[in-house]
PDB file of N, CA and C in Angstrom:
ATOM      1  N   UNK A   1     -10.985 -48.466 -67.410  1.00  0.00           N
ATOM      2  CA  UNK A   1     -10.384 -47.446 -66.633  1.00  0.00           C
ATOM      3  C   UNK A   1     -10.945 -46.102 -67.048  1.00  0.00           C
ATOM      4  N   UNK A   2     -11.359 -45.177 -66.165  1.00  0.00           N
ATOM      5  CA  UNK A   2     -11.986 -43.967 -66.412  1.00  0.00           C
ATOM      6  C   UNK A   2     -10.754 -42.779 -66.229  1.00  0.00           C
ATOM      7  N   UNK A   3     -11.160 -42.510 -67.168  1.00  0.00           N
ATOM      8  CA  UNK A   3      -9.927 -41.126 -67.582  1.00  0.00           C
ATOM      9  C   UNK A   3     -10.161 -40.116 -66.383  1.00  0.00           C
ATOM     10  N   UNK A   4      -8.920 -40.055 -66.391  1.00  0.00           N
ATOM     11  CA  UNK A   4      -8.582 -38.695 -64.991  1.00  0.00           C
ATOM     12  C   UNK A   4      -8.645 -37.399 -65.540  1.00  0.00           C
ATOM     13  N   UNK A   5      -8.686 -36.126 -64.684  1.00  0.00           N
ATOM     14  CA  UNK A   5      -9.366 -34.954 -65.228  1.00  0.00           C
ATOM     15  C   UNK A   5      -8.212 -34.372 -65.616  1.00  0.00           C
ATOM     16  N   UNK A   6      -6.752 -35.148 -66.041  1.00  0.00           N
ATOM     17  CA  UNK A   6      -5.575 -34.484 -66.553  1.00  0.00           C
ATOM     18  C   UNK A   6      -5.592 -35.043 -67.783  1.00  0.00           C
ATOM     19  N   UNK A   7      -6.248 -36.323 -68.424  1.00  0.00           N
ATOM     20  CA  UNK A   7      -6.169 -36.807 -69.512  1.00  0.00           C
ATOM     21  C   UNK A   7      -7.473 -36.007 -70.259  1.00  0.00           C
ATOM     22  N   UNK A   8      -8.239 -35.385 -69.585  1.00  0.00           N
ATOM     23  CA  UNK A   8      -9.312 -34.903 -70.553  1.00  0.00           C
ATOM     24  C   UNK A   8      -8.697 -33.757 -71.035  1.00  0.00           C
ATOM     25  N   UNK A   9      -8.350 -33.343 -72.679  1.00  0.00           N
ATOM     26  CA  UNK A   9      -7.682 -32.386 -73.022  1.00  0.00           C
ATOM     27  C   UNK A   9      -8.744 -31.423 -73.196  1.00  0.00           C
ATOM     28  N   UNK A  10     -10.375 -30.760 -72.892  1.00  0.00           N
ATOM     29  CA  UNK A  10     -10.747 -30.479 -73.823  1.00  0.00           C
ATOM     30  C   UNK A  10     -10.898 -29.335 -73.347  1.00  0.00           C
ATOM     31  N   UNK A  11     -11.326 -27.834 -74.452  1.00  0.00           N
ATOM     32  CA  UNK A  11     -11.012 -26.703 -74.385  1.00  0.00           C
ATOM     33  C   UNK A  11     -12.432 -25.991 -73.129  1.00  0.00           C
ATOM     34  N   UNK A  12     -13.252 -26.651 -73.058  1.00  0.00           N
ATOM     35  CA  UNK A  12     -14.178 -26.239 -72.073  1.00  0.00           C
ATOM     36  C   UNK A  12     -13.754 -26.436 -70.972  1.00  0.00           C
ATOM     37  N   UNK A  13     -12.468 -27.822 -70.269  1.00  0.00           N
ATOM     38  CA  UNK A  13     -12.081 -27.616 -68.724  1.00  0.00           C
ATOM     39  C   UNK A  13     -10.880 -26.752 -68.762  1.00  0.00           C
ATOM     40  N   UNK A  14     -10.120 -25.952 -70.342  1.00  0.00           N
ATOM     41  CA  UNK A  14      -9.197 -25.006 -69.950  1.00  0.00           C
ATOM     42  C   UNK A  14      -9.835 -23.546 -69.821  1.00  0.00           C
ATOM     43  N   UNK A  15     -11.016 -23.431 -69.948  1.00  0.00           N
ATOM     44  CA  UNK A  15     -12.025 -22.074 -69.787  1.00  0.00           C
ATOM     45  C   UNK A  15     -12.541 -22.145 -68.525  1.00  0.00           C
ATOM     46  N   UNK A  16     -12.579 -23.481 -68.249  1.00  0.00           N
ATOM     47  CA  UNK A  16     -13.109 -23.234 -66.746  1.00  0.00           C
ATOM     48  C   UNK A  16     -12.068 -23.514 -65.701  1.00  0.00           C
ATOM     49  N   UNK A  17     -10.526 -23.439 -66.015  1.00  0.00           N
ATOM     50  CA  UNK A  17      -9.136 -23.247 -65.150  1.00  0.00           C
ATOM     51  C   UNK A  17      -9.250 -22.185 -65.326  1.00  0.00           C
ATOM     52  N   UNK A  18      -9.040 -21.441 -66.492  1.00  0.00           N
ATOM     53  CA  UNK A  18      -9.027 -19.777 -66.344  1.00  0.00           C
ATOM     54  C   UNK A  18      -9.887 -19.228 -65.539  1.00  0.00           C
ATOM     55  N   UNK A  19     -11.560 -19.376 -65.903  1.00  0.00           N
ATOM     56  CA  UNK A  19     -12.546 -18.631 -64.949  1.00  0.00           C
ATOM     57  C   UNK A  19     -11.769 -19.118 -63.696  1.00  0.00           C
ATOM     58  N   UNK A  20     -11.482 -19.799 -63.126  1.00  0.00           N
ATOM     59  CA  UNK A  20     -11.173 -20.355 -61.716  1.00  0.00           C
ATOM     60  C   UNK A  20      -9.913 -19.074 -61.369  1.00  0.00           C
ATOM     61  N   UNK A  21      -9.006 -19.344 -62.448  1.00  0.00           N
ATOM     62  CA  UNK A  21      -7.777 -18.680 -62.023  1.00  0.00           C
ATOM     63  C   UNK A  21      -8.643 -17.188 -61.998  1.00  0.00           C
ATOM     64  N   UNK A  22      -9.205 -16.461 -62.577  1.00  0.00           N
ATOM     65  CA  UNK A  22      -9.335 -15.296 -62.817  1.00  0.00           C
ATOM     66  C   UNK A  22      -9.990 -15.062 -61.552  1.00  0.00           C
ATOM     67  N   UNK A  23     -11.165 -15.964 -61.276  1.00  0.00           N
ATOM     68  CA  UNK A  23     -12.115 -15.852 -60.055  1.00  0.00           C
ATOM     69  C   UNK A  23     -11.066 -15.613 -58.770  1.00  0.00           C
ATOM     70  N   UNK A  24     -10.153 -16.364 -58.852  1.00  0.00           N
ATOM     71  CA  UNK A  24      -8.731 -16.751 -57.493  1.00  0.00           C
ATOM     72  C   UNK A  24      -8.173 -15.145 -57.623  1.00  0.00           C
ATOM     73  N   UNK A  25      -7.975 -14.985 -59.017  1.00  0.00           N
ATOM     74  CA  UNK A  25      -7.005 -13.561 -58.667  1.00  0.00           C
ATOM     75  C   UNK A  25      -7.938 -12.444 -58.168  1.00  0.00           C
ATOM     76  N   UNK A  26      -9.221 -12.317 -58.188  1.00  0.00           N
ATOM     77  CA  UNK A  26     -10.142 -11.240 -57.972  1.00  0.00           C
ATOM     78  C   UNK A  26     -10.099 -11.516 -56.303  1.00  0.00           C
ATOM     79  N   UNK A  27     -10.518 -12.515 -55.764  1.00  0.00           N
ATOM     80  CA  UNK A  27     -10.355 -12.891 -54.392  1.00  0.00           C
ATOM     81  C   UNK A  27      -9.207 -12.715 -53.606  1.00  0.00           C
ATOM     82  N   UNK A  28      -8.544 -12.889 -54.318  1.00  0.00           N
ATOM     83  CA  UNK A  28      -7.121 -12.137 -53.629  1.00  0.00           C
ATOM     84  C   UNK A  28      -6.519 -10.842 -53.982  1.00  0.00           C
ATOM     85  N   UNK A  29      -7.544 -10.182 -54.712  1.00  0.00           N
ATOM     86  CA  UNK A  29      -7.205  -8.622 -54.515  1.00  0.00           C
ATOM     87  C   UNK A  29      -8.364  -7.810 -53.662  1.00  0.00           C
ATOM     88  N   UNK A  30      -9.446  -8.931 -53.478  1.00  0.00           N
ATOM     89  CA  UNK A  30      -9.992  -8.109 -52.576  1.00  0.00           C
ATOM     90  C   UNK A  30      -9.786  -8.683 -51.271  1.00  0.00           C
ATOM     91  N   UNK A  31      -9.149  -9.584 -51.119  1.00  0.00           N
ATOM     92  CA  UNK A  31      -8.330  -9.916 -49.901  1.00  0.00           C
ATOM     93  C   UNK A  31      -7.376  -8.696 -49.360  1.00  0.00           C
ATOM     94  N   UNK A  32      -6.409  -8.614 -50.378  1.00  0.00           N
ATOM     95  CA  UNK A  32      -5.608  -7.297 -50.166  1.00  0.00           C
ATOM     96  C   UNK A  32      -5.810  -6.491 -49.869  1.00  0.00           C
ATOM     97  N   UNK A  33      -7.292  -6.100 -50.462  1.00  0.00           N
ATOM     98  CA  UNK A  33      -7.928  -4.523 -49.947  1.00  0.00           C
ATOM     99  C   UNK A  33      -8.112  -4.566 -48.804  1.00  0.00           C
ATOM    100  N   UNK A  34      -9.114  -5.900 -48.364  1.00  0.00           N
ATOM    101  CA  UNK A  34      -9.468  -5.889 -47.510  1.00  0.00           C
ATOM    102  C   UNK A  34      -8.354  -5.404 -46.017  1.00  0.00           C
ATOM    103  N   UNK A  35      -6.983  -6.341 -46.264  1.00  0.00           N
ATOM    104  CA  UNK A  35      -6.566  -6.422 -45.290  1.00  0.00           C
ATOM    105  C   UNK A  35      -5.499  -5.191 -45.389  1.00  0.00           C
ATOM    106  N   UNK A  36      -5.559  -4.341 -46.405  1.00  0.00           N
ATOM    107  CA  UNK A  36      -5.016  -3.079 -46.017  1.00  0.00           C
ATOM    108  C   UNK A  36      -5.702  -2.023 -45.428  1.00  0.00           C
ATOM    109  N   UNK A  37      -7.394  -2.219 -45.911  1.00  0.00           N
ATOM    110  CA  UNK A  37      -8.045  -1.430 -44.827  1.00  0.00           C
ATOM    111  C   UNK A  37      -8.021  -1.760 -43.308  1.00  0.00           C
ATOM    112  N   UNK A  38      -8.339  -3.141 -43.282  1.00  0.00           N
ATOM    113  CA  UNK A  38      -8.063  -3.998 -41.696  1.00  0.00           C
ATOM    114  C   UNK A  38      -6.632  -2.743 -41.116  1.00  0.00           C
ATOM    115  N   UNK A  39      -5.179  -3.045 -41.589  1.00  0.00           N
ATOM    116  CA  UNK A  39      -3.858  -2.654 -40.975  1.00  0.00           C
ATOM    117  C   UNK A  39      -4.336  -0.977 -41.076  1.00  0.00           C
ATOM    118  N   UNK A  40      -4.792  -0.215 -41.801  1.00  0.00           N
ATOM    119  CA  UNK A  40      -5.260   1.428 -41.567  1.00  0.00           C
ATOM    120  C   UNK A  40      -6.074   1.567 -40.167  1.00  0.00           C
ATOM    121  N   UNK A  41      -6.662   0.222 -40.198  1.00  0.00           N
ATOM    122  CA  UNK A  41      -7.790   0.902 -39.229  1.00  0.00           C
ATOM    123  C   UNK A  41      -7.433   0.328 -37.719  1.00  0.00           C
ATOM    124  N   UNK A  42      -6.390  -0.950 -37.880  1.00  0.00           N
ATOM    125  CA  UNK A  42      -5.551  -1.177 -36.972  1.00  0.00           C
ATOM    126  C   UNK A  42      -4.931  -0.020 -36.310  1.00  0.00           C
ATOM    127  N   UNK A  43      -3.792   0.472 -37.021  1.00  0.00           N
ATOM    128  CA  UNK A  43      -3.191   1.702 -36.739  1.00  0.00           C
ATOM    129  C   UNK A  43      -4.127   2.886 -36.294  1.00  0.00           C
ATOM    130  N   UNK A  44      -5.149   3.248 -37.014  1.00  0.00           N
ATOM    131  CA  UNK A  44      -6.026   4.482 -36.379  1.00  0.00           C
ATOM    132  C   UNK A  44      -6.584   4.208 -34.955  1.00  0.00           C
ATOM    133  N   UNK A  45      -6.808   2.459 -34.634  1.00  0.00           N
ATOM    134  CA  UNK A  45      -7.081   2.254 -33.056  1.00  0.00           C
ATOM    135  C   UNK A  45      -6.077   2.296 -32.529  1.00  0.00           C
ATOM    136  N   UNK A  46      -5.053   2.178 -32.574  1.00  0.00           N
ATOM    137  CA  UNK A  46      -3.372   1.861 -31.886  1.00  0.00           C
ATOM    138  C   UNK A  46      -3.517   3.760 -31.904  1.00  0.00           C
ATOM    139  N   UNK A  47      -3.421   4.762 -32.586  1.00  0.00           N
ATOM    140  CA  UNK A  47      -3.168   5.896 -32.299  1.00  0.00           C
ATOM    141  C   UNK A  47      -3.859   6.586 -30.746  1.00  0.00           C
ATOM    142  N   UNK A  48      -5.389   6.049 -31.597  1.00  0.00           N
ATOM    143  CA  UNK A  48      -6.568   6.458 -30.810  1.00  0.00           C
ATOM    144  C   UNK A  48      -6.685   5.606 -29.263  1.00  0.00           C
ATOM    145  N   UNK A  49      -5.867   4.649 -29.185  1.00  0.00           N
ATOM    146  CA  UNK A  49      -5.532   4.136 -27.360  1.00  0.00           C
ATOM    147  C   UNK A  49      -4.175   4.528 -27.339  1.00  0.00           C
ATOM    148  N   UNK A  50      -3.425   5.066 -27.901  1.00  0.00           N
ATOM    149  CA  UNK A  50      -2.118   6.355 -26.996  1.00  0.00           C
ATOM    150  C   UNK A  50      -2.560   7.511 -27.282  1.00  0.00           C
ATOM    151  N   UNK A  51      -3.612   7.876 -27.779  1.00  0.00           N
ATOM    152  CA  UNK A  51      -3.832   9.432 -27.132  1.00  0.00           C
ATOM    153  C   UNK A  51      -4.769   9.949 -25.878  1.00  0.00           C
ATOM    154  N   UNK A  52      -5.652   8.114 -25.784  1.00  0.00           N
ATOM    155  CA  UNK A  52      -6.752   8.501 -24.660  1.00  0.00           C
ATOM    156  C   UNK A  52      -5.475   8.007 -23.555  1.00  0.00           C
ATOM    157  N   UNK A  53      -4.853   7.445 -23.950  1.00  0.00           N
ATOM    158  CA  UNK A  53      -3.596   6.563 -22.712  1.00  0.00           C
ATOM    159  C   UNK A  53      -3.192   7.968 -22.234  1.00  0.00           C
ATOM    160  N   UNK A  54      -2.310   8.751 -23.284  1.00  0.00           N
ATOM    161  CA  UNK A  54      -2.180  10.004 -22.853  1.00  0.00           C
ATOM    162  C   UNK A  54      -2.720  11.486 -21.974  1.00  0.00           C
ATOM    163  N   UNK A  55      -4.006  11.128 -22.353  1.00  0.00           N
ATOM    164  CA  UNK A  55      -5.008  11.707 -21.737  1.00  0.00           C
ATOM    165  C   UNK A  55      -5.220  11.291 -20.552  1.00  0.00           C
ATOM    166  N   UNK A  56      -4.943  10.062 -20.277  1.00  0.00           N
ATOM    167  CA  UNK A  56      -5.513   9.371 -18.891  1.00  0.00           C
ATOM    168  C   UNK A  56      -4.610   9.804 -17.858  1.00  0.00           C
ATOM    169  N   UNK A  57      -3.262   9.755 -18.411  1.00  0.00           N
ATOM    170  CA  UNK A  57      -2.016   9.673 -17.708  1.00  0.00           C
ATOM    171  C   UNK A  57      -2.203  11.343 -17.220  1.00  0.00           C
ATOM    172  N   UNK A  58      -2.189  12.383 -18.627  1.00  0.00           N
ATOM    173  CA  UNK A  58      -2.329  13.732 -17.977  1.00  0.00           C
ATOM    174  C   UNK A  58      -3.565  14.068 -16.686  1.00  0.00           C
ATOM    175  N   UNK A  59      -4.733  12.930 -16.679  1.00  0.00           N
ATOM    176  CA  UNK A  59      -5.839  12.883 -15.914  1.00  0.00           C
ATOM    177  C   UNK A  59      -5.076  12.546 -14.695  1.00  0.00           C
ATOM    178  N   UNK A  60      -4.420  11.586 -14.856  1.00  0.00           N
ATOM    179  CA  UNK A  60      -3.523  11.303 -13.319  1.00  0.00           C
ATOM    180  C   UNK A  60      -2.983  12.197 -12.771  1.00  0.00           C
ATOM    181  N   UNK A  61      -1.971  12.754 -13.356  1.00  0.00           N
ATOM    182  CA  UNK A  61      -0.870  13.650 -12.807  1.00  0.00           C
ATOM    183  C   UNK A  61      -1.191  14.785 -12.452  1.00  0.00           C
ATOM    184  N   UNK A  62      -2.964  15.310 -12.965  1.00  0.00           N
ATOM    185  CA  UNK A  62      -3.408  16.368 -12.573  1.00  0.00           C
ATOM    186  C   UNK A  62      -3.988  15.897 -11.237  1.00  0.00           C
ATOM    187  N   UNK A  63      -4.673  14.539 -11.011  1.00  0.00           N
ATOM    188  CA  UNK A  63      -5.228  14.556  -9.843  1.00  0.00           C
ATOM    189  C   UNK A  63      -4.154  14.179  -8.605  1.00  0.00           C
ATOM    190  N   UNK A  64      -3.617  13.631  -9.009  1.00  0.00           N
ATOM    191  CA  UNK A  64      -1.706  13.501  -8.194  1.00  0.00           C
ATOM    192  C   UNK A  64      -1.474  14.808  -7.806  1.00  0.00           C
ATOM    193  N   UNK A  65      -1.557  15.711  -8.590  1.00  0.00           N
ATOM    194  CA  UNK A  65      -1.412  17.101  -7.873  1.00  0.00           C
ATOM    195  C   UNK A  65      -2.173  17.681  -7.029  1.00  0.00           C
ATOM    196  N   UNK A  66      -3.457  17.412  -7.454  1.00  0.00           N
ATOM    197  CA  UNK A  66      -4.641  18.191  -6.524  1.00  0.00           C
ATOM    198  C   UNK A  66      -3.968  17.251  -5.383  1.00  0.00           C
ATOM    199  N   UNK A  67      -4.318  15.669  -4.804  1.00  0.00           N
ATOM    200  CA  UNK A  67      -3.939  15.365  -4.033  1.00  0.00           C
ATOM    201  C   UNK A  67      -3.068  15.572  -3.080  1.00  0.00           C
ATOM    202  N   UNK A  68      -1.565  16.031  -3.987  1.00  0.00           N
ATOM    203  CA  UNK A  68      -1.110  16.485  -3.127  1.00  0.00           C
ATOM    204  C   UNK A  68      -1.335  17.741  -2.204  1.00  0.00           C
ATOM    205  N   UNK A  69      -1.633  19.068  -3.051  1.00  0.00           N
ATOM    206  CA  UNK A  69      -2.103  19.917  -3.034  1.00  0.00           C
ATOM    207  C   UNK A  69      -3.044  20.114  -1.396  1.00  0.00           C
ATOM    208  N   UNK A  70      -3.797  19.032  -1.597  1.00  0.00           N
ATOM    209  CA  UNK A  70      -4.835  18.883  -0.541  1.00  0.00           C
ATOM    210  C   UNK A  70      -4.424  18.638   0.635  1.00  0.00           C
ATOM    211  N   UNK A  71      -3.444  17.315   0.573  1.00  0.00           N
ATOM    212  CA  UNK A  71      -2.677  16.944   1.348  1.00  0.00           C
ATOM    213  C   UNK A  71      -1.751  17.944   2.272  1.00  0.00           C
ATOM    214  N   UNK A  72      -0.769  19.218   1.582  1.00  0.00           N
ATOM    215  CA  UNK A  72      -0.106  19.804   2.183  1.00  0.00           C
ATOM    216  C   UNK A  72      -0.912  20.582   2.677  1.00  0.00           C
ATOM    217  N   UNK A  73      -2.679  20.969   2.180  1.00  0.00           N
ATOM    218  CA  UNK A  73      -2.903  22.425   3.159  1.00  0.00           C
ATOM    219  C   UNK A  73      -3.269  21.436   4.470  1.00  0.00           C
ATOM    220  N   UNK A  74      -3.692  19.977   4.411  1.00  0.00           N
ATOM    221  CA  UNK A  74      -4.230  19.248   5.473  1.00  0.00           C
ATOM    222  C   UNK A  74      -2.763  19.296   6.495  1.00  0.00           C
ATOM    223  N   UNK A  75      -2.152  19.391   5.825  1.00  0.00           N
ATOM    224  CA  UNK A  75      -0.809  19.046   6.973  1.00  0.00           C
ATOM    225  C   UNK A  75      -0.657  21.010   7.533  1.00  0.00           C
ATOM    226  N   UNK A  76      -0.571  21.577   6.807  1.00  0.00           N
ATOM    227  CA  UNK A  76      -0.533  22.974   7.167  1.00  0.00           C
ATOM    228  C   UNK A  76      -1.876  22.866   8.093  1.00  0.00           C
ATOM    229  N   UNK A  77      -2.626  23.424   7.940  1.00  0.00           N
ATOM    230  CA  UNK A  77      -4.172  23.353   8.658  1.00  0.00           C
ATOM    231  C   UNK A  77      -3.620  22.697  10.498  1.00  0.00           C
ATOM    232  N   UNK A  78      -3.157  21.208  10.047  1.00  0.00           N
ATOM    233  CA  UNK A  78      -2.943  20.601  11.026  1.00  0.00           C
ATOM    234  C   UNK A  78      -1.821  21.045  12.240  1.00  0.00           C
ATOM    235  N   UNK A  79      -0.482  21.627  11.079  1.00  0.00           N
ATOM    236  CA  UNK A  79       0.532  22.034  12.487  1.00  0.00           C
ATOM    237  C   UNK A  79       0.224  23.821  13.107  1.00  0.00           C
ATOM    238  N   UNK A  80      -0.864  24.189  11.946  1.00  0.00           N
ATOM    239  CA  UNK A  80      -1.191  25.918  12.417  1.00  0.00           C
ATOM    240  C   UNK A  80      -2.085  25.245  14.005  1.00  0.00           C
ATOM    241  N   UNK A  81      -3.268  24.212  14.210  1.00  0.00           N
ATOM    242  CA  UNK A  81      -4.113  23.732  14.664  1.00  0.00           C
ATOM    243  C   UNK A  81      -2.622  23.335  16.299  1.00  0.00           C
ATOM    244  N   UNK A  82      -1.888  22.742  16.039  1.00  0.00           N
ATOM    245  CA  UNK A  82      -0.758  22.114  16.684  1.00  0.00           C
ATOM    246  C   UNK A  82      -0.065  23.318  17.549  1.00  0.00           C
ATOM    247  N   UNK A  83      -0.108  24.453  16.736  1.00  0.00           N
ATOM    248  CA  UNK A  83       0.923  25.153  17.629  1.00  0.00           C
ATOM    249  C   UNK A  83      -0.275  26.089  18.398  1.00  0.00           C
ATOM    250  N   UNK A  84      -1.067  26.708  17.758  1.00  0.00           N
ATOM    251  CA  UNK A  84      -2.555  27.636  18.919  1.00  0.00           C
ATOM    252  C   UNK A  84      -2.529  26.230  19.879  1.00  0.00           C
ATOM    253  N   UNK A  85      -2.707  24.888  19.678  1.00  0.00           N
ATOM    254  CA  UNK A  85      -3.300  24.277  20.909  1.00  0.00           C
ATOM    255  C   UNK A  85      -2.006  24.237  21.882  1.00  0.00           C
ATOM    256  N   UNK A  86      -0.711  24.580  21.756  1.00  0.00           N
ATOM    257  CA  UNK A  86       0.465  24.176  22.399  1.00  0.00           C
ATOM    258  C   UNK A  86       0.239  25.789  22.800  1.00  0.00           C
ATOM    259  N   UNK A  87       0.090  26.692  22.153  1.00  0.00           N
ATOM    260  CA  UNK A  87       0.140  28.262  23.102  1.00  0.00           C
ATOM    261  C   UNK A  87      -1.048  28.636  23.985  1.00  0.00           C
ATOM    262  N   UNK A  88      -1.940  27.417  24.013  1.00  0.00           N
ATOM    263  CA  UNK A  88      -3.038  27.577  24.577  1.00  0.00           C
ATOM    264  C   UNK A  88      -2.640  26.856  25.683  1.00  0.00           C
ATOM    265  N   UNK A  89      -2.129  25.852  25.836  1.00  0.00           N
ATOM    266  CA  UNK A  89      -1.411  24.724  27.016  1.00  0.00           C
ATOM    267  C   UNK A  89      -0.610  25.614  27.959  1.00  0.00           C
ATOM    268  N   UNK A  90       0.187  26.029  26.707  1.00  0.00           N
ATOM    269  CA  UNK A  90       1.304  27.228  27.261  1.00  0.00           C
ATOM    270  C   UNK A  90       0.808  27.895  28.600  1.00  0.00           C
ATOM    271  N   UNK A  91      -0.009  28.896  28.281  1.00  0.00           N
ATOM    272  CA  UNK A  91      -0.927  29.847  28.498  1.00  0.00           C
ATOM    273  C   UNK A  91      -1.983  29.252  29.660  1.00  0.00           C
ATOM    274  N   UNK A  92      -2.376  28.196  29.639  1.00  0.00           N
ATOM    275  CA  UNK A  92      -3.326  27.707  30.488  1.00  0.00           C
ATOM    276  C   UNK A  92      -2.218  27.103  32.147  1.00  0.00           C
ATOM    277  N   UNK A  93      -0.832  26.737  31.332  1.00  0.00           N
ATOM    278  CA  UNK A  93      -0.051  26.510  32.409  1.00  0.00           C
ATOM    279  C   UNK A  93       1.297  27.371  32.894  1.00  0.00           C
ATOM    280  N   UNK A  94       1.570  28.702  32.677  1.00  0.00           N
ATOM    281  CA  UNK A  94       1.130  29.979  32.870  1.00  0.00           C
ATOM    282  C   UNK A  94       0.358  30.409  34.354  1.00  0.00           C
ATOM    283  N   UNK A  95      -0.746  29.966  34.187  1.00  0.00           N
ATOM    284  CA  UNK A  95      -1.657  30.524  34.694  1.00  0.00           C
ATOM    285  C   UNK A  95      -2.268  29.954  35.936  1.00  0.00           C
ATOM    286  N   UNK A  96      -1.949  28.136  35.880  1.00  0.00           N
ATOM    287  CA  UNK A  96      -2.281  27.417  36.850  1.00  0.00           C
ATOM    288  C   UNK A  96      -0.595  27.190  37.743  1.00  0.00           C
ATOM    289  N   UNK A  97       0.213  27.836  37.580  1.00  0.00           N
ATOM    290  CA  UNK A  97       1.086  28.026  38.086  1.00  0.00           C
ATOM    291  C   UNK A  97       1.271  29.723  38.899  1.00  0.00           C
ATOM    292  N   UNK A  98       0.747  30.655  37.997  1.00  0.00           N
ATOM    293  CA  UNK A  98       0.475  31.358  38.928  1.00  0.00           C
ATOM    294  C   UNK A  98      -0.795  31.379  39.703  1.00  0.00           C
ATOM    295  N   UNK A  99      -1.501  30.592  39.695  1.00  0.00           N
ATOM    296  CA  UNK A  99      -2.200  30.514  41.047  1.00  0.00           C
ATOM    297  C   UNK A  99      -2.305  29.710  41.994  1.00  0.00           C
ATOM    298  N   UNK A 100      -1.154  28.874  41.728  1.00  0.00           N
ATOM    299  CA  UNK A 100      -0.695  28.067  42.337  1.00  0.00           C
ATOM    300  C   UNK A 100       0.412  28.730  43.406  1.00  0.00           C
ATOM    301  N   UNK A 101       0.988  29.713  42.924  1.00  0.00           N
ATOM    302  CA  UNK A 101       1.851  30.492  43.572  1.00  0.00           C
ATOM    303  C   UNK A 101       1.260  31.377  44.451  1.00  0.00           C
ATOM    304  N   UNK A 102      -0.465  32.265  44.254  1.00  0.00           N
ATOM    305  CA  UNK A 102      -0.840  32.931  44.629  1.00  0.00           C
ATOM    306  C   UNK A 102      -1.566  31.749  46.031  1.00  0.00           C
ATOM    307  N   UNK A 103      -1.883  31.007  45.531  1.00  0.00           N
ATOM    308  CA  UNK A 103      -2.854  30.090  46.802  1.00  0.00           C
ATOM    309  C   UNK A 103      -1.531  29.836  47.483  1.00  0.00           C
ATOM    310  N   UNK A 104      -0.240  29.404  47.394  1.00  0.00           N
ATOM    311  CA  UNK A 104       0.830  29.155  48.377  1.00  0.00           C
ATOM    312  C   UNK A 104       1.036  30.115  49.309  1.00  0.00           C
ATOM    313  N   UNK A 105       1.350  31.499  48.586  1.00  0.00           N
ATOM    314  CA  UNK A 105       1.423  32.622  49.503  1.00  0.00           C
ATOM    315  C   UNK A 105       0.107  33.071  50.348  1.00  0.00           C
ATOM    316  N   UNK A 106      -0.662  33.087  49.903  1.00  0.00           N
ATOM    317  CA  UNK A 106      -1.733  33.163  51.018  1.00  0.00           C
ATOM    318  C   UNK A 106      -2.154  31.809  51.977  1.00  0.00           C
ATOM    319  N   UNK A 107      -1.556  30.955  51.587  1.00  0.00           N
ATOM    320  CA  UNK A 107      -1.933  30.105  52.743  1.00  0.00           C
ATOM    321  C   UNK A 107      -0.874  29.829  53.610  1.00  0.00           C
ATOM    322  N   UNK A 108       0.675  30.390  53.508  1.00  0.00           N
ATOM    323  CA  UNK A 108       1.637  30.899  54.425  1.00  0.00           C
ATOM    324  C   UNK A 108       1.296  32.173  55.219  1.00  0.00           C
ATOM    325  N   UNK A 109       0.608  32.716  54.101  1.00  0.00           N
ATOM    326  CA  UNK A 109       0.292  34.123  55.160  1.00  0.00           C
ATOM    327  C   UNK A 109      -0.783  34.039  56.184  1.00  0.00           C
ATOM    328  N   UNK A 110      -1.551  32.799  55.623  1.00  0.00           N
ATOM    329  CA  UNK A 110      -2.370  32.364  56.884  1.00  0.00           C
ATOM    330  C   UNK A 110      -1.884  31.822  57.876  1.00  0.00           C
ATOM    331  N   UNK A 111      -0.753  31.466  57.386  1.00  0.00           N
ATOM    332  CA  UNK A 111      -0.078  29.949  58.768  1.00  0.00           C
ATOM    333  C   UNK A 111       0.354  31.079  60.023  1.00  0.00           C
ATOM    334  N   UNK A 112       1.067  31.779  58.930  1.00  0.00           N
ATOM    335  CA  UNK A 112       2.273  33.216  59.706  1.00  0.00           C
ATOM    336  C   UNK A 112       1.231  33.808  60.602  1.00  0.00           C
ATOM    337  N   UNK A 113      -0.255  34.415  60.033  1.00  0.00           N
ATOM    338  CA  UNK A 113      -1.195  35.028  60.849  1.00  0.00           C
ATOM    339  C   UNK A 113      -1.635  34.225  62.108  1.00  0.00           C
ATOM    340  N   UNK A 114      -1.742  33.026  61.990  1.00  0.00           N
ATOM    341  CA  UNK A 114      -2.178  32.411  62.846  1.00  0.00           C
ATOM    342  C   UNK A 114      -1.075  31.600  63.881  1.00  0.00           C
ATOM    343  N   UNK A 115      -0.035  31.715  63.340  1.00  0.00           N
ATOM    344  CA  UNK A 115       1.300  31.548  64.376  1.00  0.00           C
ATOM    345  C   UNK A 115       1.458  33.065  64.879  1.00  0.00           C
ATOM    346  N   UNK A 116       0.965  33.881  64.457  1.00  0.00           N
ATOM    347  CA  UNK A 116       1.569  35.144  65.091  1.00  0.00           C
ATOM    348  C   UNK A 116       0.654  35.040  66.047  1.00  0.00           C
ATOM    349  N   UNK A 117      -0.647  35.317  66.002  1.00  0.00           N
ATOM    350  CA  UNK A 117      -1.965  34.962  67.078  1.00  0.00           C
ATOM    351  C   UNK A 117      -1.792  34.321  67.822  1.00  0.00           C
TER     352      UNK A 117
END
């Protein structure tokens, strides 16, 4: 029967548990480092996408405004455009009414002239 590596007592495999252990604890402190720089630099991207988020959003709400902005002179523009073409209608019928009135009376005054004749 061949001896198992718990029956070998000898002082060279308890130097090389220590190197092991010592090697294990170095690896897990630069594990640690590691992953506390990882969570810093986590957080500095998590800042750095809510301030461009922020930025984006103020990018919106400024162009939300122009839009609107644009929008109301288009609607202004449009009912100034609405009412000249309605005083122009106005005005054009007005006008085909009085000569509509003027061609009536002269073509009674023709009838009258020519019934008087």
């Amino acid at each position: 029967m061949n001896p198992t590596s718990l029956d070998k007592q000898s002082g060279a495999a308890d130097d090389d548990h220590i190197a092991r252990i010592v090697r294990l604890e170095t690896q897990m402190g630069n594990v640690t480092s590691v992953l506390s720089s990882l969570q810093r630099g986590q957080e500095a991207l998590q800042r750095t996408q809510e301030q461009n988020q922020q930025a984006m959003m103020a990018q919106f709400v400024a162009l939300r405004d122009r839009i609107d902005a644009v929008q109301q002179y288009t609607m202004d523009r449009l009912d100034r455009l609405d009412a000249r073409t309605t005083e122009r209608i106005d005005k054009l019928t007005f006008w085909m009414i009085g000569f509509t009135v003027s061609n009536l009376i002269a073509v009674l005054g023709i009838v009258v002239r020519l019934a008087v004749t």
